[in-house]
Protein backbone atom coordinates (compact mmCIF):
# COMPACT_ATOMS: atom_id res chain seq x y z
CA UNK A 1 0.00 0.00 0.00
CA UNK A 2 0.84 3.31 -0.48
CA UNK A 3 1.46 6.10 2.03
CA UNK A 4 -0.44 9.01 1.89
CA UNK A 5 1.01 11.95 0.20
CA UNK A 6 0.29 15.28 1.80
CA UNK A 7 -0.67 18.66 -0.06
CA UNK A 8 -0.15 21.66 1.52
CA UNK A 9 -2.02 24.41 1.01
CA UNK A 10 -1.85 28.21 2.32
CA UNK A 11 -4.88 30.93 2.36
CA UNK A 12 -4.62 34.41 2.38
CA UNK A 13 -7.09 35.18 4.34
CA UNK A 14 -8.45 33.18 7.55
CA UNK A 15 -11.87 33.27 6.94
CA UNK A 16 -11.26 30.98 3.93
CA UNK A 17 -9.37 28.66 5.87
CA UNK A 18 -12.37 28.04 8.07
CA UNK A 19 -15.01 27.68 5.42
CA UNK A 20 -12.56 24.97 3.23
CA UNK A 21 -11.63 22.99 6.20
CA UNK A 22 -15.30 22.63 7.58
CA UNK A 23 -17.25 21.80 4.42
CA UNK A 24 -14.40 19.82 3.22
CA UNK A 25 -14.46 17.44 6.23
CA UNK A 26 -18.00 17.96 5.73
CA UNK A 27 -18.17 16.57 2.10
CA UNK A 28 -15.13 14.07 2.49
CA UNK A 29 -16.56 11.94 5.47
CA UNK A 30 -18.17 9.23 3.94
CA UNK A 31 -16.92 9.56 0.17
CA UNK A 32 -13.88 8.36 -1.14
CA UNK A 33 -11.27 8.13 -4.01
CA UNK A 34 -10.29 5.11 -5.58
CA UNK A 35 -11.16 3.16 -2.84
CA UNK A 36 -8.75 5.06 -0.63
CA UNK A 37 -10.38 7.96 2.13
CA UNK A 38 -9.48 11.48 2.10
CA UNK A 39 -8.65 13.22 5.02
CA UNK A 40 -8.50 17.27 5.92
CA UNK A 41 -6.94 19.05 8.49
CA UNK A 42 -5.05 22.00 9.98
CA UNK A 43 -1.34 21.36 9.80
CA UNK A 44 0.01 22.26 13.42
CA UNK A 45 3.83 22.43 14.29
CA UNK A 46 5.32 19.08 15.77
CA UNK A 47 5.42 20.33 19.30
CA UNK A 48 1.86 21.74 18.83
CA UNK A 49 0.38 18.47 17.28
CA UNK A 50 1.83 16.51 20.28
CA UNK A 51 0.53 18.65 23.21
CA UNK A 52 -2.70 18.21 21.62
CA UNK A 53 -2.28 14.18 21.73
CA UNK A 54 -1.27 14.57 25.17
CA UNK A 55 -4.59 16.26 25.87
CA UNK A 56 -6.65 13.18 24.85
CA UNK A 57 -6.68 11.44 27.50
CA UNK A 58 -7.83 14.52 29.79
CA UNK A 59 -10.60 15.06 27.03
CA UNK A 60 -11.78 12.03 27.14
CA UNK A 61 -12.16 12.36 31.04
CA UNK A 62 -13.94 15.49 31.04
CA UNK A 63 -16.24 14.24 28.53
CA UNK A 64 -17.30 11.36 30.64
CA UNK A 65 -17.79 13.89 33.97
CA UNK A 66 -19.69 16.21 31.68
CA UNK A 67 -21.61 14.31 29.80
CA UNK A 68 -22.42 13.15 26.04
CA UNK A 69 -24.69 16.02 25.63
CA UNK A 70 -21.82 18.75 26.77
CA UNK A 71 -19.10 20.02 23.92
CA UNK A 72 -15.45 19.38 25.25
CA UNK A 73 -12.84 20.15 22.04
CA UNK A 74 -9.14 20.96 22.48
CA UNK A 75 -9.03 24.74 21.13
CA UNK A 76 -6.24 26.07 18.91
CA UNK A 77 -3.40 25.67 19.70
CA UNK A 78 -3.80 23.00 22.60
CA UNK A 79 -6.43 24.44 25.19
CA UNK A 80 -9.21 22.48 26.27
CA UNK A 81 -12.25 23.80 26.68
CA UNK A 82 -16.00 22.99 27.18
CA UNK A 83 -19.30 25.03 26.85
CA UNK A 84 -20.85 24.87 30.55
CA UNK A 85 -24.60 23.90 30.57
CA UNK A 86 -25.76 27.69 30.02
CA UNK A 87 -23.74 27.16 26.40
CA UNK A 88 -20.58 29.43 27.60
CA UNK A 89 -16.94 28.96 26.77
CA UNK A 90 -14.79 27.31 29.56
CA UNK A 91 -11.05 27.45 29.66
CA UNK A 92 -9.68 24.44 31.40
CA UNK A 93 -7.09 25.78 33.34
CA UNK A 94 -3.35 24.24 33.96
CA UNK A 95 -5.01 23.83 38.05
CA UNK A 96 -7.70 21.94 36.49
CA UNK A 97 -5.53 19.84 34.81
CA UNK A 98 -4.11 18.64 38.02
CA UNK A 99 -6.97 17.56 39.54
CA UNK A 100 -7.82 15.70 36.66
CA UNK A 101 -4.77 13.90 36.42
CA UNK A 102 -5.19 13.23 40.00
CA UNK A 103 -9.06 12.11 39.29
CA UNK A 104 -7.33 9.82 36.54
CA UNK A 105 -4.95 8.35 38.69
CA UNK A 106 -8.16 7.27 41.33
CA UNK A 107 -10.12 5.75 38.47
CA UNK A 108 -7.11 3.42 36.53
């Protein structure tokens, strides 16, 4: 097989960033090409990409405390946040972290 060949693409302006990478995902999802699926996404510096990986796990735990109905993402570059059950942002803060970790550590 193959490896996947990237293509690298840069916008002038934000805004058009934004509106290619969300109705491309949209539109990509369950089509593919030759047999093979297409994938879109930001392309974030190593360090970046591997803070954000190292969020997961903390994600994943808030998301369970939360609930399935409640949005928890990991924001640009790697902050996670939720919207609180009145539909406002929340930062999770580098305190928070620690008690999660710490709530992790109880549960495994």
């Amino acid at each position: 097989m193959k490896q996947p060949r990237p293509i690298h693409v840069a916008f002038l302006r934000y805004t058009d960033k934004v509106k290619i990478l969300s109705s491309a995902a949209a539109r990509l999802k369950d089509n593919s090409f030759r047999g093979s699926v297409i994938g879109i996404g930001p392309d974030y510096a190593k360090n970046t990409q591997h803070r954000r990986k190292a969020l997961g796990p903390y994600k994943k735990h808030l998301q369970k405390k939360l609930g399935q109905d409640r949005k928890v993402f990991i924001a640009y570059p790697a902050t996670p946040e939720y919207l609180d059950e009145n539909g406002n942002l929340k930062v999770v803060s580098d305190e928070d972290l620690k008690k999660m970790k710490g709530e992790m550590a109880k549960d495994s």
